[in-house]
Protein backbone atom coordinates (compact mmCIF):
# COMPACT_ATOMS: atom_id res chain seq x y z
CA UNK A 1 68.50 89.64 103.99
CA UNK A 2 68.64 92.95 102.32
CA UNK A 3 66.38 94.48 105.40
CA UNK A 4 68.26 93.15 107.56
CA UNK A 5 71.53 95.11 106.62
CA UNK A 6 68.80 98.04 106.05
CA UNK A 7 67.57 97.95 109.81
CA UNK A 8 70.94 97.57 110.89
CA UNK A 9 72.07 100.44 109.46
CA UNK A 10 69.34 102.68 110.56
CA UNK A 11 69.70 101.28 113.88
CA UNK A 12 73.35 102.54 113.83
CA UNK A 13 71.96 105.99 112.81
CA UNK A 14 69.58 105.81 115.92
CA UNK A 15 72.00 105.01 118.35
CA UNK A 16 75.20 106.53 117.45
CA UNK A 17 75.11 110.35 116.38
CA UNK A 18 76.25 111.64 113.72
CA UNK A 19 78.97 113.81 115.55
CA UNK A 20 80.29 111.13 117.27
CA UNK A 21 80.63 108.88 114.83
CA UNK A 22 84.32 108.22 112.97
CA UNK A 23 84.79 110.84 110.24
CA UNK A 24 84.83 109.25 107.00
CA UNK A 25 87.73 109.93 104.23
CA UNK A 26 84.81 109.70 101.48
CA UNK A 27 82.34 112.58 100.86
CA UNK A 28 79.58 109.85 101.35
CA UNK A 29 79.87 108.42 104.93
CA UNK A 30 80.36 104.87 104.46
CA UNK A 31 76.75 103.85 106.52
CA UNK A 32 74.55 105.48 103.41
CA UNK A 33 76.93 104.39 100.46
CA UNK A 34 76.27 100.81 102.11
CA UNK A 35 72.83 101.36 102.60
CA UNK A 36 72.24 102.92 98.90
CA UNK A 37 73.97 100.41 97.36
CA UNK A 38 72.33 97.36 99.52
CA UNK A 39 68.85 99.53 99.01
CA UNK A 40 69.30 99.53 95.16
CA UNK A 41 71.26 96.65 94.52
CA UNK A 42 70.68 93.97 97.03
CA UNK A 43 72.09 92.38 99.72
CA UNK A 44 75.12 90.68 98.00
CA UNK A 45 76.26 94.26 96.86
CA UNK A 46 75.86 95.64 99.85
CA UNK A 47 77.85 93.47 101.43
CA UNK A 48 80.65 93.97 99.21
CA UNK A 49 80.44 97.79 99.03
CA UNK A 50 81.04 97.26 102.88
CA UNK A 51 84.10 95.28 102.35
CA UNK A 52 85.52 97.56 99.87
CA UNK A 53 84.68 100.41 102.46
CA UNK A 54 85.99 98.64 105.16
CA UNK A 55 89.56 97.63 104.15
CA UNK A 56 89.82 101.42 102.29
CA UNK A 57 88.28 103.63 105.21
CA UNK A 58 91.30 103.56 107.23
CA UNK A 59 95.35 105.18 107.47
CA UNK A 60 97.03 103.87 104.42
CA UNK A 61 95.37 106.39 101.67
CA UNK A 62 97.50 108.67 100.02
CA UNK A 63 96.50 112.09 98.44
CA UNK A 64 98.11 113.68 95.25
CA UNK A 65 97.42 116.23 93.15
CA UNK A 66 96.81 115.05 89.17
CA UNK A 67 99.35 116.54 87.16
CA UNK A 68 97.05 116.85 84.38
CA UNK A 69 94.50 119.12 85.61
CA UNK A 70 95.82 120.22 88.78
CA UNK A 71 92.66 118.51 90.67
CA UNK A 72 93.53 116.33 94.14
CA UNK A 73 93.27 112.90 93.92
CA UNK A 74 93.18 109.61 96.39
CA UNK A 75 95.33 106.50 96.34
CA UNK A 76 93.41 103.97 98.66
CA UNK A 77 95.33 101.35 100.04
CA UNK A 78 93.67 98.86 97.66
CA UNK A 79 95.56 101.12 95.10
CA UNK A 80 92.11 101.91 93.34
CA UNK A 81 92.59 106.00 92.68
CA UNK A 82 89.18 107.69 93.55
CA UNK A 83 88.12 110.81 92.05
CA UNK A 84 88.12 114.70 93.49
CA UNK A 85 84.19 114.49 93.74
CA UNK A 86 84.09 111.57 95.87
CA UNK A 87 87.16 112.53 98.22
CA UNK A 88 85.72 114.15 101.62
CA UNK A 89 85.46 118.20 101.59
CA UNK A 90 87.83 117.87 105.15
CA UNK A 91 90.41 116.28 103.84
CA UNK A 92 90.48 118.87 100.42
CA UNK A 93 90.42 121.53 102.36
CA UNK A 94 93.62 120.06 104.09
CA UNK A 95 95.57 119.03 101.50
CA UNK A 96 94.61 123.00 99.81
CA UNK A 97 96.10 124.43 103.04
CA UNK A 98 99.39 122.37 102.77
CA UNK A 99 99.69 123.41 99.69
């Protein structure tokens, strides 16, 4: 099973290109975190880094900046609070300029 989610996403990176695929809020694009972790992991994992990538990837995330170092954070809409490093360089550059 663990190919299987493997081929299918390689076969997305075949047919859909990269600049016309939806821009991700994470710095990793949601195809190779899923394909790392399923790659690494297994297919169980993979399937559940989807999920969480899924229901997260979308409107609903909220970023602030930490009060105790001054460095941008996310709130996802699961409410899990994701780090500066894995926050997409777009969407700090953004939230610099409103600044």
């Amino acid at each position: 099973m663990k190919h299987f989610i493997l081929k299918f996403i390689q076969l997305y990176w075949l047919i859909i290109p990269e600049e016309k695929r939806r821009k991700c809020i994470f710095r990793k694009s949601c195809s190779k975190y899923v394909y790392e972790i399923a790659k690494n992991e297994g297919f169980i994992k993979g399937v559940f880094a989807f999920h969480f990538r899924y229901k997260n990837c979308r409107s609903g995330f909220e970023l602030f900046k930490d009060p105790m170092n001054n460095h941008t954070k996310m709130l996802l809409p699961s409410k899990k609070v994701i780090e500066n490093d894995d926050i997409a360089e777009r969407l700090l550059i953004l939230e610099n300029y409103k600044s």
